[in-house]
Protein backbone atom coordinates (compact mmCIF):
# COMPACT_ATOMS: atom_id res chain seq x y z
CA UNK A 1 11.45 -4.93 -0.42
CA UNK A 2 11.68 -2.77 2.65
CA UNK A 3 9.97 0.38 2.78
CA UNK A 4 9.59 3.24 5.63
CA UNK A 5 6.15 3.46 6.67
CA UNK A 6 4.58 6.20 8.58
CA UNK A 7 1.07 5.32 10.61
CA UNK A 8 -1.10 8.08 12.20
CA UNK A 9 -3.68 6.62 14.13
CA UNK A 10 -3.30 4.26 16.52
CA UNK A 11 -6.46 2.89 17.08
CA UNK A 12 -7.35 -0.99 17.00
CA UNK A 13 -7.02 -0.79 13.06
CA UNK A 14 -3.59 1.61 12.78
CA UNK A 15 -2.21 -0.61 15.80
CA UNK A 16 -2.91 -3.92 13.66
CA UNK A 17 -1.59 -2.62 10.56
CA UNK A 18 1.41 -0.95 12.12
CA UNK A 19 2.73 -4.40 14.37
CA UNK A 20 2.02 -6.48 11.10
CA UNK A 21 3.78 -4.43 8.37
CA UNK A 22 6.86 -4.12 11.40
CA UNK A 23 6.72 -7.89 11.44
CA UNK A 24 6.52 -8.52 7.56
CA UNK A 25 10.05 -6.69 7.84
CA UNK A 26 9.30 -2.98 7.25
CA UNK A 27 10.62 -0.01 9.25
CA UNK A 28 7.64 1.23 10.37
CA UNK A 29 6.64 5.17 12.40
CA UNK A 30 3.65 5.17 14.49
CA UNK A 31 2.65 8.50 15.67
CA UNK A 32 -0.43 8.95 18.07
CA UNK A 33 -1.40 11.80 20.28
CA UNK A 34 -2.39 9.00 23.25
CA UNK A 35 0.22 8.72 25.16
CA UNK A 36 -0.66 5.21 26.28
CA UNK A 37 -1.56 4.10 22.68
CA UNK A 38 2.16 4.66 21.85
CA UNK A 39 3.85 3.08 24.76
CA UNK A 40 1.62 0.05 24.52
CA UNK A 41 3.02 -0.25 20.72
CA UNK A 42 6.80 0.66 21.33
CA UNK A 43 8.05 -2.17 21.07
CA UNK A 44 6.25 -3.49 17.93
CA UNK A 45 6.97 -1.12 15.35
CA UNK A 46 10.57 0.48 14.76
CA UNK A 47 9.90 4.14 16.10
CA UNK A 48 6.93 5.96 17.84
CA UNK A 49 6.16 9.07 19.00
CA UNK A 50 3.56 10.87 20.59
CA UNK A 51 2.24 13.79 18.30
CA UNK A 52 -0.44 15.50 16.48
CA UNK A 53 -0.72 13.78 12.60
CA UNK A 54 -2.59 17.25 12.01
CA UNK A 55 0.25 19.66 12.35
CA UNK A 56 1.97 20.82 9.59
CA UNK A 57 5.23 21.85 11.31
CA UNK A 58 5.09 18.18 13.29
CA UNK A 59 4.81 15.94 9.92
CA UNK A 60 8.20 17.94 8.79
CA UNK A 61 9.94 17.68 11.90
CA UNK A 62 9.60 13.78 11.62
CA UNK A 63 10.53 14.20 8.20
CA UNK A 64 7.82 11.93 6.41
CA UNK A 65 8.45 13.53 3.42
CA UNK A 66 10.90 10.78 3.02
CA UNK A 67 9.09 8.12 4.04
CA UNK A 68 7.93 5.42 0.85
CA UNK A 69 4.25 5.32 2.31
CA UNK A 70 2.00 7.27 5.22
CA UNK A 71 -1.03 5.70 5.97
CA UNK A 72 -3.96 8.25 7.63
CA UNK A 73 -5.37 5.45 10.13
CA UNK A 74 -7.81 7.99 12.33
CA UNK A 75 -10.92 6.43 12.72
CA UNK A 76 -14.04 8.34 14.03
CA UNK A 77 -12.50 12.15 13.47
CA UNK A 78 -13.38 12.71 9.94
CA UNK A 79 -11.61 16.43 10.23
CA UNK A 80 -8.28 15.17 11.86
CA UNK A 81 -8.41 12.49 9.02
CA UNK A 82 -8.84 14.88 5.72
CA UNK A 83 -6.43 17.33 7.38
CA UNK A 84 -3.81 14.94 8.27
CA UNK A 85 -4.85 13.53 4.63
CA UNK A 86 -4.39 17.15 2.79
CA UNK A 87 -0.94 18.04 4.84
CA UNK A 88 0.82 14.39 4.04
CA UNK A 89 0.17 15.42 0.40
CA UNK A 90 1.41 19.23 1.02
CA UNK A 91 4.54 18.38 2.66
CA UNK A 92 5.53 15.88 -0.44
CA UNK A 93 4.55 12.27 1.20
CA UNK A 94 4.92 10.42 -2.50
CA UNK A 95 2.17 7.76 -1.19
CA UNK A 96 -0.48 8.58 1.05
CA UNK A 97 -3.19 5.37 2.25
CA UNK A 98 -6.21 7.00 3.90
CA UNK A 99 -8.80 5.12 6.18
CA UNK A 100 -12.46 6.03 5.61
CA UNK A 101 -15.37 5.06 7.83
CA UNK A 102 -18.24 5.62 4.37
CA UNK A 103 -18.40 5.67 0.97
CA UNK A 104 -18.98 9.80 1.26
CA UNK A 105 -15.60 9.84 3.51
CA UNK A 106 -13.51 8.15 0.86
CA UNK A 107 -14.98 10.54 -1.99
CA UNK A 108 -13.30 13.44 0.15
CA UNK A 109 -10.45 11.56 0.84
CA UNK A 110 -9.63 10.58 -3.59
CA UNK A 111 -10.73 14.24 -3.73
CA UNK A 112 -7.92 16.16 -1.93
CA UNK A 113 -4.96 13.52 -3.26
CA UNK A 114 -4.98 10.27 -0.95
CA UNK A 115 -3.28 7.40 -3.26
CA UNK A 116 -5.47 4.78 -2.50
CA UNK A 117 -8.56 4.52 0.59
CA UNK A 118 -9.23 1.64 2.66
CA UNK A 119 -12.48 0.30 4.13
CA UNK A 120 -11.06 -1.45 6.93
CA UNK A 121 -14.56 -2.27 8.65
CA UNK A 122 -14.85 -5.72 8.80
CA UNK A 123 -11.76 -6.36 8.22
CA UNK A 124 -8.55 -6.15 10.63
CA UNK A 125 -5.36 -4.44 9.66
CA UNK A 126 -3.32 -7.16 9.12
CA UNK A 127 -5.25 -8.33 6.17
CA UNK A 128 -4.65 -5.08 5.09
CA UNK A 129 -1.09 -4.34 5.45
CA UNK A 130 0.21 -7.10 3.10
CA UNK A 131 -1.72 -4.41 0.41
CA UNK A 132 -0.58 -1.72 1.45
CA UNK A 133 3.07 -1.42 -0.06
CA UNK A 134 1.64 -3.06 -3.37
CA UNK A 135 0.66 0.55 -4.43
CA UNK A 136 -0.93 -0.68 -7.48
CA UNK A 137 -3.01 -3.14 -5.82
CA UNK A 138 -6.75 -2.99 -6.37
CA UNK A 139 -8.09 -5.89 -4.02
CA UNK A 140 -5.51 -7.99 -2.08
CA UNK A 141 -6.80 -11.42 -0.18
CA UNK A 142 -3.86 -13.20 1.53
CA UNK A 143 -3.19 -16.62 1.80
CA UNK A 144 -0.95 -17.32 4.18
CA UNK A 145 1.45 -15.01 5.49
CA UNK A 146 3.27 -13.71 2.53
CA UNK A 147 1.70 -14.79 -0.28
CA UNK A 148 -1.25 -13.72 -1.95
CA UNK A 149 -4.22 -13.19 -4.63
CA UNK A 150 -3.88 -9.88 -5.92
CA UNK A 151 -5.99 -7.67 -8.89
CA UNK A 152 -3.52 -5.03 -9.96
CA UNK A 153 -4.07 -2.49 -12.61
CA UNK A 154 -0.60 -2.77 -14.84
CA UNK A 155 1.53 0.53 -14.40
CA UNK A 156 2.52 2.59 -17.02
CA UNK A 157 6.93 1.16 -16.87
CA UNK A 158 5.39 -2.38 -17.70
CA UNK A 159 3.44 -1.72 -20.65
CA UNK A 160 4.75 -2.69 -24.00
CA UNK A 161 6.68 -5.57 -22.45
CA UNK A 162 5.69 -9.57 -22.65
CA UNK A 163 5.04 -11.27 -19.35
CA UNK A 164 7.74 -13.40 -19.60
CA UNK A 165 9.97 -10.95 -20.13
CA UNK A 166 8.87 -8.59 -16.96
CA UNK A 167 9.59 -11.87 -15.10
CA UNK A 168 5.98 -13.66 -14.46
CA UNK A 169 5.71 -17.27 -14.75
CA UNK A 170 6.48 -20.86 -13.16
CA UNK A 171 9.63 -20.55 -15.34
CA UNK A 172 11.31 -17.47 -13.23
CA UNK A 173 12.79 -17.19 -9.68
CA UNK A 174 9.90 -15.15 -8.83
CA UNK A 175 7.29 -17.57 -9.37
CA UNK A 176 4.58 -15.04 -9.66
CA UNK A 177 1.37 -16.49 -11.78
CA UNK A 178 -0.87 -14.22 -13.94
CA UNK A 179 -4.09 -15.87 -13.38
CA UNK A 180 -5.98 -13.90 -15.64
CA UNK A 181 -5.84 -10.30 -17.74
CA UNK A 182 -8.61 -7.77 -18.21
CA UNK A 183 -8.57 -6.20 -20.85
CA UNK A 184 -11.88 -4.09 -21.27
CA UNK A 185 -14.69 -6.42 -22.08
CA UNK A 186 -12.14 -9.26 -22.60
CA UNK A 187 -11.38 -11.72 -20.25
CA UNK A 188 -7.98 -13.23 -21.42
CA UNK A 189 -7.61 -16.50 -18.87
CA UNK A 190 -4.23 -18.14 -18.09
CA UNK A 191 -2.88 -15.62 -20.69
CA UNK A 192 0.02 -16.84 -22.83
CA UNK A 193 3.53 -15.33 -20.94
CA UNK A 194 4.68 -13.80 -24.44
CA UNK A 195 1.00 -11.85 -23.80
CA UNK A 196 2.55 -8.27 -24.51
CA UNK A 197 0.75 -5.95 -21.48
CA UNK A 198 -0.91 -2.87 -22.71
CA UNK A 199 -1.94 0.25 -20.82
CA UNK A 200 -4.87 -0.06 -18.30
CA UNK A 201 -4.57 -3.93 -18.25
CA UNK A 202 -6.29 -5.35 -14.92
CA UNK A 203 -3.77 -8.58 -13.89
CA UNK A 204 -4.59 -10.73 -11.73
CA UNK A 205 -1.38 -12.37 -10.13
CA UNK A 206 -0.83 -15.09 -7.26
CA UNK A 207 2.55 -15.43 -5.71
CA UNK A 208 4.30 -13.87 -3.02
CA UNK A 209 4.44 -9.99 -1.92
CA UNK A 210 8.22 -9.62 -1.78
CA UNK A 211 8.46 -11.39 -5.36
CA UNK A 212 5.08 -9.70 -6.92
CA UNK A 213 6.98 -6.14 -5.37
CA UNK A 214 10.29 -6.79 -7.08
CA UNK A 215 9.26 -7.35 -9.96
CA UNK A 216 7.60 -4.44 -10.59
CA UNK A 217 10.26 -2.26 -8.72
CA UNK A 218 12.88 -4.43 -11.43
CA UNK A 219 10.58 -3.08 -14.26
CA UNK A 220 10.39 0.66 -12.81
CA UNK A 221 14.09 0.68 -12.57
CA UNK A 222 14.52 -0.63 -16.43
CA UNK A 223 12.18 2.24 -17.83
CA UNK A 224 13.79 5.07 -15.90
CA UNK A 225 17.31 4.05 -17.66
């Protein structure tokens, strides 16, 4: 499904992640206060701009509070990146992805509200941007282009359901797989599809993003009627 995605950061990890989640179909912001940084990506993302992620009055002018996702990609600057971090969540950015250079950064970063923190050292951001609009995703490792192994800890509007009936399985149109259920200390292994989920269930799912996304955004929709 298509989201709006902001990026602030356009350094060699906020310009992977932005030009892949762009080409995976998304309408995608990046914002950079480097001039060059933002020409040199203009015309691999939907929109740029040149502009400070750490101003208040900026981030509301571009009007991110709409956007689905904003993903802090600073690098080095830990203070630009727990300000920008602390103002996404002020102005009423729903999801906010932070990049953190150590395990001390990312503690701050949980601390004042980010969503979900990324380690993106060793790894470029195009591996990461096929996790980044599965907001419940835990670990993500791709396998091709747009479909994946994910571990995913079960939202709240899919407990109480079977996973046949939230659409999992060879059987569906989806075609999504649960591989395997956590369940505390149990291990439940090529679980059953009338398997009824329960609340902090870990999944672990192959299939593709779009169809793994859908689903859940399917089962969202049901529980808010």
């Amino acid at each position: 499904m298509k989201k709006q995605v902001a990026i602030i950061g356009l350094g060699r990890f906020g310009e992977s992640l932005a030009s892949t989640l762009f080409g995976m179909g998304h309408e995608v912001l990046a914002i950079d206060t480097d001039e060059k940084k933002v020409q040199n990506i203009a015309s691999r993302v939907t929109h740029t701009v040149q502009a400070d992620g750490t101003n208040e009055d900026v981030l509301n002018d571009l009007g991110l509070s709409n956007f689905d996702i904003a993903v802090v990609a600073i690098g080095t600057d830990v203070e630009n990146s727990v300000l920008s971090t602390i103002l996404l969540k002020k102005i009423g950015v729903n999801y906010v992805i932070a990049r953190a250079n150590n395990k001390l950064h990312g503690t701050i970063l949980e601390k004042i509200g980010a969503n979900k923190v990324v380690y993106p050292e060793g790894e470029m951001g195009s591996r990461v941007a096929h996790g980044v609009t599965l907001t419940y995703v835990m670990d993500y490792m791709p396998i091709n282009h747009d479909y994946c192994i994910c571990k995913m800890v079960a939202p709240s509007y899919i407990a109480g359901r079977t996973l046949v009936d939230l659409g999992f399985g060879l059987e569906k149109d989806a075609k999504v797989l649960v591989i395997l259920i956590q369940r505390g200390k149990e291990a439940i292994a090529l679980p059953d599809y009338n398997e009824i989920v329960r609340p902090d269930d870990i999944l672990l799912l192959m299939g593709g993003d779009d169809k793994i996304e859908k689903i859940l955004a399917d089962a969202r929709k049901k529980a808010e009627k």
